[in-house]
PDB file of N, CA and C in Angstrom:
ATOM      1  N   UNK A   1      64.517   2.368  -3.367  1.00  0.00           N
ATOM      2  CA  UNK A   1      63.401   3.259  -3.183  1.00  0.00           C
ATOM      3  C   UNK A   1      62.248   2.916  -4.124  1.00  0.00           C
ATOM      4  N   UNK A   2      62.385   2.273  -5.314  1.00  0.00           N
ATOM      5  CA  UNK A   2      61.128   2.424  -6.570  1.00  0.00           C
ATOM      6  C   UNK A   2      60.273   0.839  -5.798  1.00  0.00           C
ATOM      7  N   UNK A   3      61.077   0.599  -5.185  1.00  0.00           N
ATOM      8  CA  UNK A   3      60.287  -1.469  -4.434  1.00  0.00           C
ATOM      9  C   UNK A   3      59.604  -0.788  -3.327  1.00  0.00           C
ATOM     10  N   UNK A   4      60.283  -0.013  -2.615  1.00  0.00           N
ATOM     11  CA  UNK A   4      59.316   0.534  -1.623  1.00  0.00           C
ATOM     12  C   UNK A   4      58.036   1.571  -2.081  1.00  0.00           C
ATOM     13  N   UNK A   5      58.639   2.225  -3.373  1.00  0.00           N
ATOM     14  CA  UNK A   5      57.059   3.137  -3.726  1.00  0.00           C
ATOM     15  C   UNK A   5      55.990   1.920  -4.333  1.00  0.00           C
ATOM     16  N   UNK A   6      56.913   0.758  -5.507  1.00  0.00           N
ATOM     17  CA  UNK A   6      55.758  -0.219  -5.753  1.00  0.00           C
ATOM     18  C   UNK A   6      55.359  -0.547  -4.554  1.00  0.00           C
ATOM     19  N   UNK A   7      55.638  -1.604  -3.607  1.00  0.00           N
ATOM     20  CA  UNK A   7      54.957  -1.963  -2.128  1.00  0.00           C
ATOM     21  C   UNK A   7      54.037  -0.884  -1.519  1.00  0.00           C
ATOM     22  N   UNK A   8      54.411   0.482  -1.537  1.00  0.00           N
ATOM     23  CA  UNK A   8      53.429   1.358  -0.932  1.00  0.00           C
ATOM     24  C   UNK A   8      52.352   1.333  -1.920  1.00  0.00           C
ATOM     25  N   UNK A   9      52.319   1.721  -2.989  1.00  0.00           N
ATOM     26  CA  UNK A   9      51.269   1.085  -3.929  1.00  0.00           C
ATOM     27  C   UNK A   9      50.399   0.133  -3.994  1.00  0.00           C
ATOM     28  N   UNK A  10      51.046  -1.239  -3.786  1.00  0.00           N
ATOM     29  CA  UNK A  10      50.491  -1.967  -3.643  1.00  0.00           C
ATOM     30  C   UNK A  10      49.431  -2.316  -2.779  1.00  0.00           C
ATOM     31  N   UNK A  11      50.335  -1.597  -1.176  1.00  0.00           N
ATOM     32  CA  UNK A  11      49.486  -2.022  -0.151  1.00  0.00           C
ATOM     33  C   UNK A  11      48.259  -1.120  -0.063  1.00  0.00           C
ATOM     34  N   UNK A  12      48.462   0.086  -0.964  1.00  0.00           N
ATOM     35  CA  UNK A  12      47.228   0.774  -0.799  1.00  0.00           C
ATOM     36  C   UNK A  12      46.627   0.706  -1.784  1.00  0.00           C
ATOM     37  N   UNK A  13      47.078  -0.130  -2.780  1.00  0.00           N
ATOM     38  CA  UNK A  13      45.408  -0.731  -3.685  1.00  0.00           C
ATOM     39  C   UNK A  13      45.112  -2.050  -3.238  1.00  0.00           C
ATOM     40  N   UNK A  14      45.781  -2.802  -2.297  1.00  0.00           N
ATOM     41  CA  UNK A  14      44.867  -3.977  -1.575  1.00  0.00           C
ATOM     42  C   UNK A  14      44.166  -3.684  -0.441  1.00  0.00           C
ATOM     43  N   UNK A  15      44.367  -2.117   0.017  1.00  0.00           N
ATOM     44  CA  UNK A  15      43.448  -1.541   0.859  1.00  0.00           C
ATOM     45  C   UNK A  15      42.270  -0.708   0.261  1.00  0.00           C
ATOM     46  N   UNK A  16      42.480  -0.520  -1.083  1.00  0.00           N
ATOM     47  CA  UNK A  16      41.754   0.401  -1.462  1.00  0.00           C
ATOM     48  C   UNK A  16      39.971  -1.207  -2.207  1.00  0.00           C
ATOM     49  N   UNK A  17      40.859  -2.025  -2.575  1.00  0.00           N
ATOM     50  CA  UNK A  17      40.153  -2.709  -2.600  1.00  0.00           C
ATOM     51  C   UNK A  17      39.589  -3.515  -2.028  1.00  0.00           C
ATOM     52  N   UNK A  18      40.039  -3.581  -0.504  1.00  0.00           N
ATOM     53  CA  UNK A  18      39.337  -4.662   0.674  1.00  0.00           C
ATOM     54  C   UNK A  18      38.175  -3.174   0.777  1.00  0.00           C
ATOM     55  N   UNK A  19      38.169  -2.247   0.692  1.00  0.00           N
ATOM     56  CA  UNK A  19      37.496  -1.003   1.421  1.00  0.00           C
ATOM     57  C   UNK A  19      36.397  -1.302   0.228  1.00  0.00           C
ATOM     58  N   UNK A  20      36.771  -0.978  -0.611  1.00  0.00           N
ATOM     59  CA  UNK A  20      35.704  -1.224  -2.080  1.00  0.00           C
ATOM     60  C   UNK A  20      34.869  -2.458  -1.554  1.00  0.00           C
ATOM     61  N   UNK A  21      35.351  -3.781  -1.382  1.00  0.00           N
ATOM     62  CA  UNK A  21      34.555  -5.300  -1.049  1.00  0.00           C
ATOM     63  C   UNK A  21      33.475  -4.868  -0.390  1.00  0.00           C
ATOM     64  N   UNK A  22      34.207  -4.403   1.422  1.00  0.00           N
ATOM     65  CA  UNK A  22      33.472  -4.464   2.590  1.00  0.00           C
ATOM     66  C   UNK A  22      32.533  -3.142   2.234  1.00  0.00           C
ATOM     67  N   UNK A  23      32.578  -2.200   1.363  1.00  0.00           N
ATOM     68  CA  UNK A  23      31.509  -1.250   0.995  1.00  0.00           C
ATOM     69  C   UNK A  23      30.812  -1.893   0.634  1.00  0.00           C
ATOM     70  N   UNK A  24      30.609  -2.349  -0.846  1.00  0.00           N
ATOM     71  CA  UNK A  24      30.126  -3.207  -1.301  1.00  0.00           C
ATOM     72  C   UNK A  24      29.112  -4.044  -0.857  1.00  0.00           C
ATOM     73  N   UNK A  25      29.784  -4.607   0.131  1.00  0.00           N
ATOM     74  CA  UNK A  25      29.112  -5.703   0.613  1.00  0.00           C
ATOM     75  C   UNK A  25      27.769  -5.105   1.454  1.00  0.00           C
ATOM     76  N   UNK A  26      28.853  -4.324   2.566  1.00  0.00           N
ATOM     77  CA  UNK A  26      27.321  -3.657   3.348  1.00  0.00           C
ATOM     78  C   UNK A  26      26.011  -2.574   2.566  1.00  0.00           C
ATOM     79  N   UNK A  27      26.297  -2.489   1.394  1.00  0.00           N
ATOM     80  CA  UNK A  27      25.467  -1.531   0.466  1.00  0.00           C
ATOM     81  C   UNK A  27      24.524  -2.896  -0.212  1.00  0.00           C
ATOM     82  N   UNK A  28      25.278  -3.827  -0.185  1.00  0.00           N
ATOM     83  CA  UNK A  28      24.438  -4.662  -1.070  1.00  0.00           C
ATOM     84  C   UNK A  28      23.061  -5.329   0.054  1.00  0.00           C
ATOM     85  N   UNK A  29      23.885  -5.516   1.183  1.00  0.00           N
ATOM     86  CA  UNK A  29      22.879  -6.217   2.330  1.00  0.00           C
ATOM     87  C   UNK A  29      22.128  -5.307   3.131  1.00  0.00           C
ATOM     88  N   UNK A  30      22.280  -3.811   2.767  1.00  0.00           N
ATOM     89  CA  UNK A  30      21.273  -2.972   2.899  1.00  0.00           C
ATOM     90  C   UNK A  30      20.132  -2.785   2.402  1.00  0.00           C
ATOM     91  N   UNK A  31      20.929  -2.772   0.760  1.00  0.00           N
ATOM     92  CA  UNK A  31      19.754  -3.118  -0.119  1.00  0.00           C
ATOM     93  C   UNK A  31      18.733  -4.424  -0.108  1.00  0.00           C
ATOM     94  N   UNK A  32      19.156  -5.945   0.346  1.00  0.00           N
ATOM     95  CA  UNK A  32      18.502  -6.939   0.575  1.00  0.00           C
ATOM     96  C   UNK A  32      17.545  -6.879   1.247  1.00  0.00           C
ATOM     97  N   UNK A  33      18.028  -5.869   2.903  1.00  0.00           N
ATOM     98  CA  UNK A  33      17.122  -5.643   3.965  1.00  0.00           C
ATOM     99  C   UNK A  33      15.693  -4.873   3.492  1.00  0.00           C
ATOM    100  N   UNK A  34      16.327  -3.815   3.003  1.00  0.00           N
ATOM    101  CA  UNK A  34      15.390  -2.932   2.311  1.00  0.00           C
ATOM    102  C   UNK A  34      14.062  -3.397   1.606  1.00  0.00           C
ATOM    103  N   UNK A  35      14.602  -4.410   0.549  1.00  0.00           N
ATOM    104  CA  UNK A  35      13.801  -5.302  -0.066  1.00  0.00           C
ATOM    105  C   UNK A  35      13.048  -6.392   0.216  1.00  0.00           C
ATOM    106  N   UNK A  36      13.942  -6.935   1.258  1.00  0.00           N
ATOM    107  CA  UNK A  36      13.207  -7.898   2.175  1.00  0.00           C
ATOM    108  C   UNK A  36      11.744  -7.512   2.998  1.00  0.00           C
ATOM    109  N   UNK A  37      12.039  -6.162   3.139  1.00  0.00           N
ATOM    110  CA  UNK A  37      10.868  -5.426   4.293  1.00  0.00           C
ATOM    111  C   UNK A  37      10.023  -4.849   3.413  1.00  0.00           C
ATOM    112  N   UNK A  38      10.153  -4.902   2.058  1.00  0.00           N
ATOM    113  CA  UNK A  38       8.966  -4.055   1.225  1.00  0.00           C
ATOM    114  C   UNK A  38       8.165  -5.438   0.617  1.00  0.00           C
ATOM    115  N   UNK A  39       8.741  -6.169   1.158  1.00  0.00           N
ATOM    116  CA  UNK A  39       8.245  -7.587   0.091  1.00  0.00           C
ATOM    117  C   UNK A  39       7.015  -7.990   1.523  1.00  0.00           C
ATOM    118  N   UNK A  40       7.861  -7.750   2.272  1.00  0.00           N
ATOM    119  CA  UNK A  40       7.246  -8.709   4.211  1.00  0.00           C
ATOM    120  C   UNK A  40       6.695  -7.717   4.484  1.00  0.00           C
ATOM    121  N   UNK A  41       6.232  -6.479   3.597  1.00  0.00           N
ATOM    122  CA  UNK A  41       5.098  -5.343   3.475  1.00  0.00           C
ATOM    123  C   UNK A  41       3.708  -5.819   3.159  1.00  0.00           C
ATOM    124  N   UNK A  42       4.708  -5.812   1.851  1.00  0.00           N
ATOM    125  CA  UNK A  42       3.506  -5.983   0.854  1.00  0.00           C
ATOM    126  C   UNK A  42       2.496  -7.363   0.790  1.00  0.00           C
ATOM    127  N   UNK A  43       3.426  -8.965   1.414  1.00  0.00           N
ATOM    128  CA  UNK A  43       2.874  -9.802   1.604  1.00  0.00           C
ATOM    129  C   UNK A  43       1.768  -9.435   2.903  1.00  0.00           C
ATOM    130  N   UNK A  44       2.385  -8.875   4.191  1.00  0.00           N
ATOM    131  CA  UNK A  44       1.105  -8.603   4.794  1.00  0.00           C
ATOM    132  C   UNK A  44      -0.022  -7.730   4.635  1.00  0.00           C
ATOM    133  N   UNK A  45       0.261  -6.766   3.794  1.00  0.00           N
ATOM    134  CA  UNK A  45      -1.018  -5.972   3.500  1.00  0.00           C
ATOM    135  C   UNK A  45      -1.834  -7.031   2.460  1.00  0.00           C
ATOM    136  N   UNK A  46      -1.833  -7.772   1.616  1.00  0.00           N
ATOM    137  CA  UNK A  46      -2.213  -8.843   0.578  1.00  0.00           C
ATOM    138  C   UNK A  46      -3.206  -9.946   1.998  1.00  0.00           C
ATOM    139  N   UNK A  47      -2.675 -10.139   3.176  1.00  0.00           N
ATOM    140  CA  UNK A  47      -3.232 -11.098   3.957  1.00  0.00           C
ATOM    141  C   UNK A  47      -4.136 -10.564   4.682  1.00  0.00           C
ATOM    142  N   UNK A  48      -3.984  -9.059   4.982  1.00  0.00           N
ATOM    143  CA  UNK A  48      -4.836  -8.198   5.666  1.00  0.00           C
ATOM    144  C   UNK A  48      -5.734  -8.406   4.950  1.00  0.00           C
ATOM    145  N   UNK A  49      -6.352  -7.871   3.822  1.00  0.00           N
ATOM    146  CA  UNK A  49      -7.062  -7.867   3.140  1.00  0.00           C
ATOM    147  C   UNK A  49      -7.751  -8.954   2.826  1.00  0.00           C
ATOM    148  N   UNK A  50      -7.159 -10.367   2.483  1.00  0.00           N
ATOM    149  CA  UNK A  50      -7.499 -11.516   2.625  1.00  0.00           C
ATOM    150  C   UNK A  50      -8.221 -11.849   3.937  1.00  0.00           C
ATOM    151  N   UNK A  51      -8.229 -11.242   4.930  1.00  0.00           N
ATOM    152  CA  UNK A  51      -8.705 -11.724   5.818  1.00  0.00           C
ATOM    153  C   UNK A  51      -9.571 -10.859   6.009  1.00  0.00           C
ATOM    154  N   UNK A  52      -9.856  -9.224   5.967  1.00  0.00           N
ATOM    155  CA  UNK A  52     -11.100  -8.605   5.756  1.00  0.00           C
ATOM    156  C   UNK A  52     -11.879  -9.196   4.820  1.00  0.00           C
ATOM    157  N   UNK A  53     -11.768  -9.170   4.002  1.00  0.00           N
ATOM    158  CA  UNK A  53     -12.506  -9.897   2.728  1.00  0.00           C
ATOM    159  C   UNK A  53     -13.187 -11.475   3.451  1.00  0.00           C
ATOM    160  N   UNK A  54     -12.542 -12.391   3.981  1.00  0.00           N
ATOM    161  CA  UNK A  54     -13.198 -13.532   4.943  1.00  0.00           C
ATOM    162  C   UNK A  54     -14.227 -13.141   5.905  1.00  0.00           C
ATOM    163  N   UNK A  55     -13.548 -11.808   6.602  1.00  0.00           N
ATOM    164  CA  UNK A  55     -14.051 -11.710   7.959  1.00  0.00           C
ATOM    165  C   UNK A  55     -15.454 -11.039   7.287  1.00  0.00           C
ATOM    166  N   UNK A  56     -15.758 -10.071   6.569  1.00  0.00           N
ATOM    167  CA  UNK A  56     -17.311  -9.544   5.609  1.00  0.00           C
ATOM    168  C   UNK A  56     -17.809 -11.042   5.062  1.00  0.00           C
ATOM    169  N   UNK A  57     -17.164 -11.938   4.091  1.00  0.00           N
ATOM    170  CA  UNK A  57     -18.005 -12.996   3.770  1.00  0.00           C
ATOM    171  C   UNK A  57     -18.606 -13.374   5.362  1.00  0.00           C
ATOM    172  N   UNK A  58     -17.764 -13.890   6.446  1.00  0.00           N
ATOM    173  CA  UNK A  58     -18.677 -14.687   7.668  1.00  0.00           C
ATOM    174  C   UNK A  58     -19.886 -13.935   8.134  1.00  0.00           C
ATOM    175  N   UNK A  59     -19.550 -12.561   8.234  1.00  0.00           N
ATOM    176  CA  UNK A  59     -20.759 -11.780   8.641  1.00  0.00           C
ATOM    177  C   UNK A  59     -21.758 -11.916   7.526  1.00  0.00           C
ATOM    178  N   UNK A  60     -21.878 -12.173   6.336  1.00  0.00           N
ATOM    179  CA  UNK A  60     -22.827 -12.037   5.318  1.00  0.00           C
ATOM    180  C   UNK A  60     -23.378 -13.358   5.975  1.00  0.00           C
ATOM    181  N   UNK A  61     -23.041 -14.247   5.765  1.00  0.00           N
ATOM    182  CA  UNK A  61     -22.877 -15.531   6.034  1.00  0.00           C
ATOM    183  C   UNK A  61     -24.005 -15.852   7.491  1.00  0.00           C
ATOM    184  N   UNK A  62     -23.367 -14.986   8.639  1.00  0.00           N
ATOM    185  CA  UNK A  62     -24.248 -14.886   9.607  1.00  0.00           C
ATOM    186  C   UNK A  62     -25.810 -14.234   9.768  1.00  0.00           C
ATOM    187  N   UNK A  63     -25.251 -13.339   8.740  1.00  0.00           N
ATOM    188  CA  UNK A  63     -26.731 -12.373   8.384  1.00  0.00           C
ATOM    189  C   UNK A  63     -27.973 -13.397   7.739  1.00  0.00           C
ATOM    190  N   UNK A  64     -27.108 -14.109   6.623  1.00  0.00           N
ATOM    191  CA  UNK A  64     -28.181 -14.724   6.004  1.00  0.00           C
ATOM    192  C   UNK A  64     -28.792 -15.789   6.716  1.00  0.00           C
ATOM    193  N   UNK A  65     -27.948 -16.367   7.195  1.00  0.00           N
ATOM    194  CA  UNK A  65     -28.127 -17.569   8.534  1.00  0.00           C
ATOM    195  C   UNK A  65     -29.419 -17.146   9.489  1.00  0.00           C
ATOM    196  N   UNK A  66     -29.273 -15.952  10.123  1.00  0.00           N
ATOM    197  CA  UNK A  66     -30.447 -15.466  11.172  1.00  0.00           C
ATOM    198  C   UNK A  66     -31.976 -15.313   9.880  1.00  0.00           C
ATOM    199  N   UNK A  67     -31.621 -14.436   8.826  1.00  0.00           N
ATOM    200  CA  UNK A  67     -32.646 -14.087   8.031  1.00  0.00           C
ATOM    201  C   UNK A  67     -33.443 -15.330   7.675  1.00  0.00           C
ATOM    202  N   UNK A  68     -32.067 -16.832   7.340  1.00  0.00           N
ATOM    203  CA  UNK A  68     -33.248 -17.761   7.318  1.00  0.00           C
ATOM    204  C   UNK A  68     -34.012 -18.604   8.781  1.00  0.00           C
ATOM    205  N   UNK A  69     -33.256 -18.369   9.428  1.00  0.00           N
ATOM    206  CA  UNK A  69     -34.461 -18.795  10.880  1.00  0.00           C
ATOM    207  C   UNK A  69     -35.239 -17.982  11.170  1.00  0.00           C
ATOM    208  N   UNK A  70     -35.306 -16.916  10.589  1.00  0.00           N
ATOM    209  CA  UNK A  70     -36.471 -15.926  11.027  1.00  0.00           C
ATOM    210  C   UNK A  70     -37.352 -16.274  10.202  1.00  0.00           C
ATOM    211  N   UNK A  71     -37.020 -16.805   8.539  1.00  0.00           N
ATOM    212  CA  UNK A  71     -38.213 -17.200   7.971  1.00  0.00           C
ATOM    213  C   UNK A  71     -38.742 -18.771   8.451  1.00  0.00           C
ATOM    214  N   UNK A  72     -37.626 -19.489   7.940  1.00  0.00           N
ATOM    215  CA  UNK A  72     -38.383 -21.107   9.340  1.00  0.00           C
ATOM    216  C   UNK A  72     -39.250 -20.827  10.304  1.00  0.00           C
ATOM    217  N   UNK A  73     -39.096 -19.452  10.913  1.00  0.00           N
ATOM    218  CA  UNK A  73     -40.101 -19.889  12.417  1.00  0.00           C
ATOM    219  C   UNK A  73     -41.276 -18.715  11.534  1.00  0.00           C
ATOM    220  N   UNK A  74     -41.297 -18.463  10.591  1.00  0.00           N
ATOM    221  CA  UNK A  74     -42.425 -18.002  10.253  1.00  0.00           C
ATOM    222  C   UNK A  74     -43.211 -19.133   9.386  1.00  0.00           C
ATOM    223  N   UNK A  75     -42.155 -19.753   9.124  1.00  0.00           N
ATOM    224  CA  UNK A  75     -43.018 -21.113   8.404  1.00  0.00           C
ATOM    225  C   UNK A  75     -43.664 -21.735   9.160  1.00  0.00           C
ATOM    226  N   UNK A  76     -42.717 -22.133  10.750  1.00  0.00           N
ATOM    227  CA  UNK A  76     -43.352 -22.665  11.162  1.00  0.00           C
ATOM    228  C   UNK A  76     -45.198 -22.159  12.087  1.00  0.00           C
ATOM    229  N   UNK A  77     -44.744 -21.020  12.119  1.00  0.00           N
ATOM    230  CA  UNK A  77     -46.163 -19.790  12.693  1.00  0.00           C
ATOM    231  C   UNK A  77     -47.398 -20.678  11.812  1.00  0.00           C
ATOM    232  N   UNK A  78     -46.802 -20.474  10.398  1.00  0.00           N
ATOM    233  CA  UNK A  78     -47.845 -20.786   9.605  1.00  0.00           C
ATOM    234  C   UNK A  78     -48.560 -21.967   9.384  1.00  0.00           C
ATOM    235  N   UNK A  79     -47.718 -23.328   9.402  1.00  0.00           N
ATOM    236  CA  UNK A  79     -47.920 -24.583   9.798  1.00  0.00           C
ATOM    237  C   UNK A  79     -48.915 -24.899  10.303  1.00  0.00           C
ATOM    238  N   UNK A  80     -48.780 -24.068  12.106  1.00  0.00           N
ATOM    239  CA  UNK A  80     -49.581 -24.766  13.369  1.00  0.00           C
ATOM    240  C   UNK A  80     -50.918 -24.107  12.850  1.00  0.00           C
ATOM    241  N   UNK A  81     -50.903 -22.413  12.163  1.00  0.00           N
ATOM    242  CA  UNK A  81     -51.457 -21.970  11.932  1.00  0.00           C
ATOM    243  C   UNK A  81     -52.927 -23.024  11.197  1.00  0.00           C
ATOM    244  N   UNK A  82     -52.140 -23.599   9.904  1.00  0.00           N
ATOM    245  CA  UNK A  82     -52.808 -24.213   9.129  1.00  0.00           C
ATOM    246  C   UNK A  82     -53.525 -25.718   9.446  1.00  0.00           C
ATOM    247  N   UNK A  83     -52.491 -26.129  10.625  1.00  0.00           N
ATOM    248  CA  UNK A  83     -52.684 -28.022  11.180  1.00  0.00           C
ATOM    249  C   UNK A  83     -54.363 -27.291  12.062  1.00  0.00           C
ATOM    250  N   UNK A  84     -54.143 -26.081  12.386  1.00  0.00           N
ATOM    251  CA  UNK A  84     -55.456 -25.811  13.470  1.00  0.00           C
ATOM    252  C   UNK A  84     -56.482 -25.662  13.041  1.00  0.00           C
ATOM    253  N   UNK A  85     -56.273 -24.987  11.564  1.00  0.00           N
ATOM    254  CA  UNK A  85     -57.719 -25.094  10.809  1.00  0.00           C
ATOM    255  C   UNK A  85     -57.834 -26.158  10.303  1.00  0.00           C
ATOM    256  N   UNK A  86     -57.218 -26.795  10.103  1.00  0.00           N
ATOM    257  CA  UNK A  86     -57.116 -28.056   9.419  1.00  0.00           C
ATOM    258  C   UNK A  86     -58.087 -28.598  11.011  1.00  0.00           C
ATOM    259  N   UNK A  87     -57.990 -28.866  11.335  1.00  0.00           N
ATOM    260  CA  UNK A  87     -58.647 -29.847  12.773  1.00  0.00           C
ATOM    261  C   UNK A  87     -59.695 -28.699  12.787  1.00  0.00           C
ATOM    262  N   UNK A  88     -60.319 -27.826  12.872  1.00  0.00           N
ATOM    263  CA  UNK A  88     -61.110 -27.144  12.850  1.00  0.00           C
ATOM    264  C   UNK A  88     -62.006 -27.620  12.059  1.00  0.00           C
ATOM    265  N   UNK A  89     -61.857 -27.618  10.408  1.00  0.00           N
ATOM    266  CA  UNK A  89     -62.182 -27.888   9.660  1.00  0.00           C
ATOM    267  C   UNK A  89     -62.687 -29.199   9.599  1.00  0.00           C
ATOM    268  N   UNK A  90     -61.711 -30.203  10.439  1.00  0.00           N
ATOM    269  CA  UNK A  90     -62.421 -31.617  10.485  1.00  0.00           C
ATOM    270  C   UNK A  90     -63.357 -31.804  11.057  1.00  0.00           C
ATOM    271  N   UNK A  91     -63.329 -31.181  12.108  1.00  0.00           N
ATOM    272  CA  UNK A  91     -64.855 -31.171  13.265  1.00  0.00           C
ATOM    273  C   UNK A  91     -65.419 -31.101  12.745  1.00  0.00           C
ATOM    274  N   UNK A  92     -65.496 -30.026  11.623  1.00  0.00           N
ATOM    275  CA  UNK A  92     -66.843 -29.272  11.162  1.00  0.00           C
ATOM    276  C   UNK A  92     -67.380 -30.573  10.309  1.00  0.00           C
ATOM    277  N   UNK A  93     -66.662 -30.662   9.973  1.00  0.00           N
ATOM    278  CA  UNK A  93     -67.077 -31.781   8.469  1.00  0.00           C
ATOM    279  C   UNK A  93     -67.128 -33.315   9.070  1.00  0.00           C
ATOM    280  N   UNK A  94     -66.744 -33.837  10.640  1.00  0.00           N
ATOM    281  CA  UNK A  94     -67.113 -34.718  11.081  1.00  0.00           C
ATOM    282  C   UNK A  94     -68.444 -34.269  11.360  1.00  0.00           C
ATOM    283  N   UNK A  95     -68.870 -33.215  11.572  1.00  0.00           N
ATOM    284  CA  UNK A  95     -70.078 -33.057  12.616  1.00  0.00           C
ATOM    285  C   UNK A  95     -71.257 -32.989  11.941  1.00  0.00           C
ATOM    286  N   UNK A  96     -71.539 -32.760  10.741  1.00  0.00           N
ATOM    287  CA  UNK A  96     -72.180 -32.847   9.364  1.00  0.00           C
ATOM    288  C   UNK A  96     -72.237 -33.850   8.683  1.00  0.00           C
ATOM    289  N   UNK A  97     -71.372 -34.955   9.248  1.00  0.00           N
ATOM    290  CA  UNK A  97     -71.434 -36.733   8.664  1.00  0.00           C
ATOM    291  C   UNK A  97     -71.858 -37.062   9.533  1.00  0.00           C
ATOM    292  N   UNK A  98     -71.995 -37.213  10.784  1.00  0.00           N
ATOM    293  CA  UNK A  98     -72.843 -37.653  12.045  1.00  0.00           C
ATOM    294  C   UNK A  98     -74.151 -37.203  11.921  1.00  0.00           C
ATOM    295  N   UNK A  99     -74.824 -36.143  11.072  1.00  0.00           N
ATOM    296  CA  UNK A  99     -76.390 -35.743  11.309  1.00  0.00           C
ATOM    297  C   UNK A  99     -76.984 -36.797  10.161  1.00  0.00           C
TER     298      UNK A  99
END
């Protein structure tokens, strides 16, 4: 009888400890998951942002882009503006070397 209470013993602390492992185990790879998904959180909110932050620079980017062709074609307004008096101006001053 005392081989059969050790053996009953036994078998229920090699059950008590396969139960302990396989707890264990699934508590631990809960916790991994857990962690895994706060990390594959936090990396995408970090890229979100990274990419708002891009997507405002391009629009600045575009803004300033139009602001300077709006001044180019005012340069250029001014140019033809100036080539016309300029030829204006030559007439005049050819036409006063001819008298």
């Amino acid at each position: 009888m005392t081989i059969e209470i050790a053996l009953l013993l036994s078998i229920i602390s090699v059950g008590f400890g396969v139960f302990s492992a396989v707890s264990s185990k699934m508590r631990n790879d809960r916790k991994d998951t857990e962690s895994e998904a706060e990390e594959k959180a936090g990396t995408h909110t970090l890229l979100m942002t990274k990419l708002e932050n891009i997507a405002d620079d391009v629009k600045d980017i575009k803004r300033d882009y139009r602001e300077t062709n709006i001044e180019v074609q005012n340069l250029r307004e001014r140019v033809v503006a100036v080539e016309q008096s300029l030829k204006s101006y030559h007439k005049r001053l050819d036409g006063k070397t001819d008298q």
